[in-house]
Structure formats: C-alpha cells, structure tokens
Protein backbone atom coordinates (compact mmCIF):
# COMPACT_ATOMS: atom_id res chain seq x y z
CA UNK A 1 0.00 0.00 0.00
CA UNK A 2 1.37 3.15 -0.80
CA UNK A 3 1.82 6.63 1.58
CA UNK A 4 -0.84 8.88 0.44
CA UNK A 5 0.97 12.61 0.18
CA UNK A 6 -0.12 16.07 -0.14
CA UNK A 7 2.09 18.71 -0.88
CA UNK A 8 1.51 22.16 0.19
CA UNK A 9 3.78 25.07 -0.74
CA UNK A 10 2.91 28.98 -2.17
CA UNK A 11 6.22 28.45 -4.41
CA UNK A 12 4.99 26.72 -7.87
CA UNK A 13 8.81 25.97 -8.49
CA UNK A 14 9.48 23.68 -4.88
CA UNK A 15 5.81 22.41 -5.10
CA UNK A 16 6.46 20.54 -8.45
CA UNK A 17 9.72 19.65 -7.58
CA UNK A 18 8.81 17.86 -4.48
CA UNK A 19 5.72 16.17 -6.66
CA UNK A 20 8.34 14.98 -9.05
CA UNK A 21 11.25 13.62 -6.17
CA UNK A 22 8.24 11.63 -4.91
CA UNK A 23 7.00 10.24 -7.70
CA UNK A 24 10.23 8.78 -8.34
CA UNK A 25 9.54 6.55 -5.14
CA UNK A 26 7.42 3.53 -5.58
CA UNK A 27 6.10 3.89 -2.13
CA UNK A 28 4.30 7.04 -2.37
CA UNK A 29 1.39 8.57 -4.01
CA UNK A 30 1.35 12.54 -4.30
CA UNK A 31 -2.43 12.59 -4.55
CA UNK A 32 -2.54 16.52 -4.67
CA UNK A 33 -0.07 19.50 -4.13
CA UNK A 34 -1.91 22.87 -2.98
CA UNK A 35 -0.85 26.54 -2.47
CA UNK A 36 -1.22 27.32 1.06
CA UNK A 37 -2.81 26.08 4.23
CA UNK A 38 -6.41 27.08 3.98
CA UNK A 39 -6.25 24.65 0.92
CA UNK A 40 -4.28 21.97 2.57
CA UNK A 41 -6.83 21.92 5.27
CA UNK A 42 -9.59 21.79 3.10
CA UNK A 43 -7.95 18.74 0.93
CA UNK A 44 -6.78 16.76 3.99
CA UNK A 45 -10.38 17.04 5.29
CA UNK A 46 -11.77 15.60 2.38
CA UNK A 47 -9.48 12.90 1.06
CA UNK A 48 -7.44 9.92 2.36
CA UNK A 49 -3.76 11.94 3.20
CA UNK A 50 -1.56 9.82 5.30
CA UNK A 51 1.13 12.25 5.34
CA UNK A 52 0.88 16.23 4.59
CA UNK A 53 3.84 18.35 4.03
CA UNK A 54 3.53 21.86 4.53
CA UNK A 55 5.62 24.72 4.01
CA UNK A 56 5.76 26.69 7.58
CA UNK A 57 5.13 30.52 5.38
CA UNK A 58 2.03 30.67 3.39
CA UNK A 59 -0.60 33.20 2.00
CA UNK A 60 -4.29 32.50 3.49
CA UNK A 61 -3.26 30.57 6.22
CA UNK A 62 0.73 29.17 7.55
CA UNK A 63 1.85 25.85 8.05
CA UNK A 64 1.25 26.09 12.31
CA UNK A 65 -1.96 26.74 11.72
CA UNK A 66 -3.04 24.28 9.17
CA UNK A 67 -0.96 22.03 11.26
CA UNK A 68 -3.35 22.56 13.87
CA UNK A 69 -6.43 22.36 11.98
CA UNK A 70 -5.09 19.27 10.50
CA UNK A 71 -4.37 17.37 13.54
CA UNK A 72 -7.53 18.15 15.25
CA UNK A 73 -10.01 17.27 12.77
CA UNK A 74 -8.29 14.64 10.54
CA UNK A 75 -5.63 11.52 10.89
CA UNK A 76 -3.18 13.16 8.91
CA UNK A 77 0.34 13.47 9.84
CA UNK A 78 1.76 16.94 9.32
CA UNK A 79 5.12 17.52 8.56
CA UNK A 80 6.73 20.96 7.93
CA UNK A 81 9.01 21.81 5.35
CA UNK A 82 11.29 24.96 6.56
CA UNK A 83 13.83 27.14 5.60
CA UNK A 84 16.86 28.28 7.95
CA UNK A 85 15.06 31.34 8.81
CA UNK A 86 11.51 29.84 9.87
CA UNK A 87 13.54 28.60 13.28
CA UNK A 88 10.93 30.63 15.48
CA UNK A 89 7.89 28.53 14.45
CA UNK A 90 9.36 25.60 15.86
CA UNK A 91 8.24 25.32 19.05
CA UNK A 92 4.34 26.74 18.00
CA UNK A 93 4.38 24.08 15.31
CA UNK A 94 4.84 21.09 17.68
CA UNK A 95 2.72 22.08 20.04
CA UNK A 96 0.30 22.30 17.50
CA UNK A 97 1.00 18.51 16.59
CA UNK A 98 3.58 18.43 13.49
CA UNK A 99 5.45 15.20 13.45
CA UNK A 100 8.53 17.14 12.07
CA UNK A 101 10.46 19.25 11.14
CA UNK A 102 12.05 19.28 7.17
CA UNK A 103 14.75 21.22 5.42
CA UNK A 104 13.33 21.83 1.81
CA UNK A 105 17.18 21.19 1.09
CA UNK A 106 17.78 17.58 1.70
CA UNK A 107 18.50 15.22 -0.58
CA UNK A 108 15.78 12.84 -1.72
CA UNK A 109 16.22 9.63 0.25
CA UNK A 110 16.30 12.07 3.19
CA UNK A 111 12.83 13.38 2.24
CA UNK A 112 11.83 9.64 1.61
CA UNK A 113 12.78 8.23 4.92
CA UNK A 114 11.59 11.21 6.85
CA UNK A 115 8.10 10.80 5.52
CA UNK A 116 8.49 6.97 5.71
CA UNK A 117 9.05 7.78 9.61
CA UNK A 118 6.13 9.70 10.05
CA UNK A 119 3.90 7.66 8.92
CA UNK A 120 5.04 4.62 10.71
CA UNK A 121 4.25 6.45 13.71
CA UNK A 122 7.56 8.47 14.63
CA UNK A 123 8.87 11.72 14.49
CA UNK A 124 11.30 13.83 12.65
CA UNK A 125 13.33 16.13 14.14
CA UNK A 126 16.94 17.18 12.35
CA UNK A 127 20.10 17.42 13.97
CA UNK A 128 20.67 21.04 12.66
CA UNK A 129 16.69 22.66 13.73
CA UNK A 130 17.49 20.76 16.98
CA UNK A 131 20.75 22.61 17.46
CA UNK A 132 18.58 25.91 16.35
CA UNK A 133 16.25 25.18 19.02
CA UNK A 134 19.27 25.04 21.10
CA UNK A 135 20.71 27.93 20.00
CA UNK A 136 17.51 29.85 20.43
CA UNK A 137 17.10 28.87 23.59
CA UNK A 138 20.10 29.87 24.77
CA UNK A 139 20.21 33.24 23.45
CA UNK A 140 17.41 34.50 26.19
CA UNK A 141 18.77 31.94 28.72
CA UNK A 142 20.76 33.43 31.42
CA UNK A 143 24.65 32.29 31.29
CA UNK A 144 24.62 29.03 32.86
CA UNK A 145 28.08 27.03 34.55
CA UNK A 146 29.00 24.11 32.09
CA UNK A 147 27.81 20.98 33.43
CA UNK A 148 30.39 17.92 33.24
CA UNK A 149 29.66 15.16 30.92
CA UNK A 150 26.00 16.93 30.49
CA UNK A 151 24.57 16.30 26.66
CA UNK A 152 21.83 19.20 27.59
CA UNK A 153 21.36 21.26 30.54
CA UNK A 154 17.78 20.60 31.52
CA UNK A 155 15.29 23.56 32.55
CA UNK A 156 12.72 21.51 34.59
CA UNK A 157 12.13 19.60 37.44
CA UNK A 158 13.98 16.50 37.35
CA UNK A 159 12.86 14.99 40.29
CA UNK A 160 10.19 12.77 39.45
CA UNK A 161 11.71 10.85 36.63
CA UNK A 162 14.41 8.28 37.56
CA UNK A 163 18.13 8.50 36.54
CA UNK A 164 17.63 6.21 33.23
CA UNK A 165 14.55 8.42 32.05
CA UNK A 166 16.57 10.84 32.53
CA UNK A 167 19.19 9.90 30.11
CA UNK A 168 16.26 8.54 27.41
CA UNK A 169 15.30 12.53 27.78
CA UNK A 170 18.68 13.89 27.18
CA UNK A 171 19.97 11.74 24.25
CA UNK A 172 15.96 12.26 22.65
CA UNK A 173 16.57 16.17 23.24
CA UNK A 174 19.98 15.07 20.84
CA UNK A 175 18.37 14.08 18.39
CA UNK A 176 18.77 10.26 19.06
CA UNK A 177 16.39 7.07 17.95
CA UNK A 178 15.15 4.42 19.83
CA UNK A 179 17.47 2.06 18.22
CA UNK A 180 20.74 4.56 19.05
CA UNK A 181 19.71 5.26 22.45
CA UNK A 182 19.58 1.46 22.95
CA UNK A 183 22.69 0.95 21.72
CA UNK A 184 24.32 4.28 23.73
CA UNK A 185 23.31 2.84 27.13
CA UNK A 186 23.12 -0.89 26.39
CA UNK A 187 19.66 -1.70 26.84
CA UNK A 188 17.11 -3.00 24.32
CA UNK A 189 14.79 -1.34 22.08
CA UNK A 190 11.57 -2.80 24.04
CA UNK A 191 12.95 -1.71 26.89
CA UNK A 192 13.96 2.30 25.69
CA UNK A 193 10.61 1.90 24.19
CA UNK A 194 9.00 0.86 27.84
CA UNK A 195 10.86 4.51 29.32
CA UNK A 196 9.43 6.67 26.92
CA UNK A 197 5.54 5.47 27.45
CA UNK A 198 6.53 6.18 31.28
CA UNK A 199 7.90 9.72 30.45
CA UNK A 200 4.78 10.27 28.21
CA UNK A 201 2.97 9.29 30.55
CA UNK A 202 4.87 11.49 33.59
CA UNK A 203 3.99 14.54 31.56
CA UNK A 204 1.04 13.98 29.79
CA UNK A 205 3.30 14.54 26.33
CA UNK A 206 1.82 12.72 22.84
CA UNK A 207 5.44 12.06 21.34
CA UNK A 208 9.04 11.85 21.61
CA UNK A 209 9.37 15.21 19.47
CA UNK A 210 7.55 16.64 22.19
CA UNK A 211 9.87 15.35 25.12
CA UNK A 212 12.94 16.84 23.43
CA UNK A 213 11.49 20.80 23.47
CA UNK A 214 9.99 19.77 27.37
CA UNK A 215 13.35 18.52 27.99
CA UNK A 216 15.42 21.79 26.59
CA UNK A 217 12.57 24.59 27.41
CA UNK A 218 10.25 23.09 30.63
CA UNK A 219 6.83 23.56 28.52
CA UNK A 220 4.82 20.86 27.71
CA UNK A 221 2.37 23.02 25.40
C-alpha cells in the first residue's frame, strides 16, 4: 500500500519539484499539491492523506496553523518543510501537533525516509533545527556554569523521573532514535521503548518530538 501525500507550498517551483522527487519513489502517491494552508486543510479534510507536508510561510493561512487544523479534525500526519530562517515557528508548530520538522534542502532519500518515519508512527526532528532550538534557547537563557559530561542542561524539574529516564530525555533532546539510544546505554529497544511510554505518561506529552522541546525549554504546550 502506498503513503498517500499532499504537498503544500505557495512556491509553484518547490511544489512541483517535491511532486516529481516523490513520484520517483514507488512507495508514495502525491495525490494533490496545494498553495497554502487554507487549501491543505480543506484537501486533507476531504481525502485519504496519510502524510501532509507543509511549508511553515504561506498566503491564506501558515503551516502552524493548518498544522493545527489538521491534527484536530483529521488523521493526517503533518510535517513541515522549513527554511533556515523559519527557526521561530518551531516550538508553536509542535505544540500544534507536526510530526517534524524538514529542510526543503535535503537530498531525496532524506525526504523519503523522513516521511516513511512519520507515517510509521515516529517523528522527525533534524540534527541542525534541533541545534537551532538550542541555540535559540540559549540566546534568552541566562549564562549558565558548564555541566560535566552533560549532553543538555535541563530547565525543569527533574525529580520525578528516575536516573535512566533521565538519560532517554537527554539523548531524545539530541536528536537520538530508539534504536541509538539502545545501543548508547546498552539496553534494548523494548525496553527504551518501555521509558518513553513512562515519560509520556509522567507529563502527559503525545510524542518523543515533544519530550525533546519539554526537555530543553520546561513547557509541555
């Protein structure tokens, strides 16, 4: 069965592009590709999308907010496309339930397997927007002391998670998988699996995209 996309960008030139990079994959089917959000919303509410990509600036209505739209009143998975400048609607976008986050500039098997993740249920969250959350964060943190051997300096309470949730939050917040952070502290998949349904759970949090900005910022919405 294929992965039922819709494409949704104001820029004719990226829009066809990314119809024609996925129609090179046997495993998807681009069953549309709109202008802007008000349109993606209205398509995703009346046909089968599995996965919607959405540009994060568009006329009518922007990504976030279709994103929002999307995830309340259909199944489809939302995943934004961005630009190095769109950094700011991070936070707004996950919150609103995107799955991801996508540089329009990756090459195609990154697109492929990104979408291929979302729909299997994951998220997508690149190295380089994590370090821009980072770096965003930082910049109207106050100067902190370095902590030893620390991958991220947390903001929130730490108490009522144990030491290995802990470290499942920290190497998440990096930008790890399940399968990595199995392998980084020696544990199987089932059971890094079994400490993320007891963070979600800790913190009311839908997904692991969602654990890495509660980890770095303290906000769960």
């Amino acid at each position: 069965m294929k992965i039922k996309v819709l494409i949704a960008d104001d820029n004719s030139f990226i829009r066809e592009g990314m119809r024609i990079i996925l129609n090179t994959f046997e495993e998807f089917e681009v069953l549309g590709a709109v202008e802007d959000g008000q349109e993606a919303v209205e398509y995703c509410r009346t046909n089968d999308v599995d996965v919607a990509l959405l540009d994060v600036r568009m006329p009518n209505m922007n990504g976030v907010e279709a994103t929002r739209l999307i995830t309340q009143h259909t199944a489809t998975k939302p995943l934004i496309l961005t630009t190095f400048d769109d950094d700011e609607y991070i936070l707004e976008a996950v919150r609103c339930g995107a799955k991801g986050y996508l540089l329009k500039n990756n090459d195609p098997e990154r697109i492929r397997d990104a979408i291929k993740s979302v729909y299997h249920g994951n998220n997508v969250l690149q190295d380089i927007i994590l370090d821009k959350l980072k770096s965003s964060i930082g910049a109207g943190a106050q100067p902190a002391e370095p902590a030893a051997q620390a991958p991220a300096v947390s903001p929130i309470d730490l108490s009522p998670f144990t030491e290995r949730e802990i470290e499942v939050m920290s190497l998440i917040a990096k930008g790890y998988a399940n399968k990595e952070i199995s392998k980084e502290l020696f544990i199987s998949e089932g059971t890094t699996a079994n400490y993320i349904t007891s963070i979600l759970n800790k913190t009311a949090l839908e997904h692991r995209t969602q654990i890495a900005i509660y980890y770095l910022t303290g906000r769960t919405r």
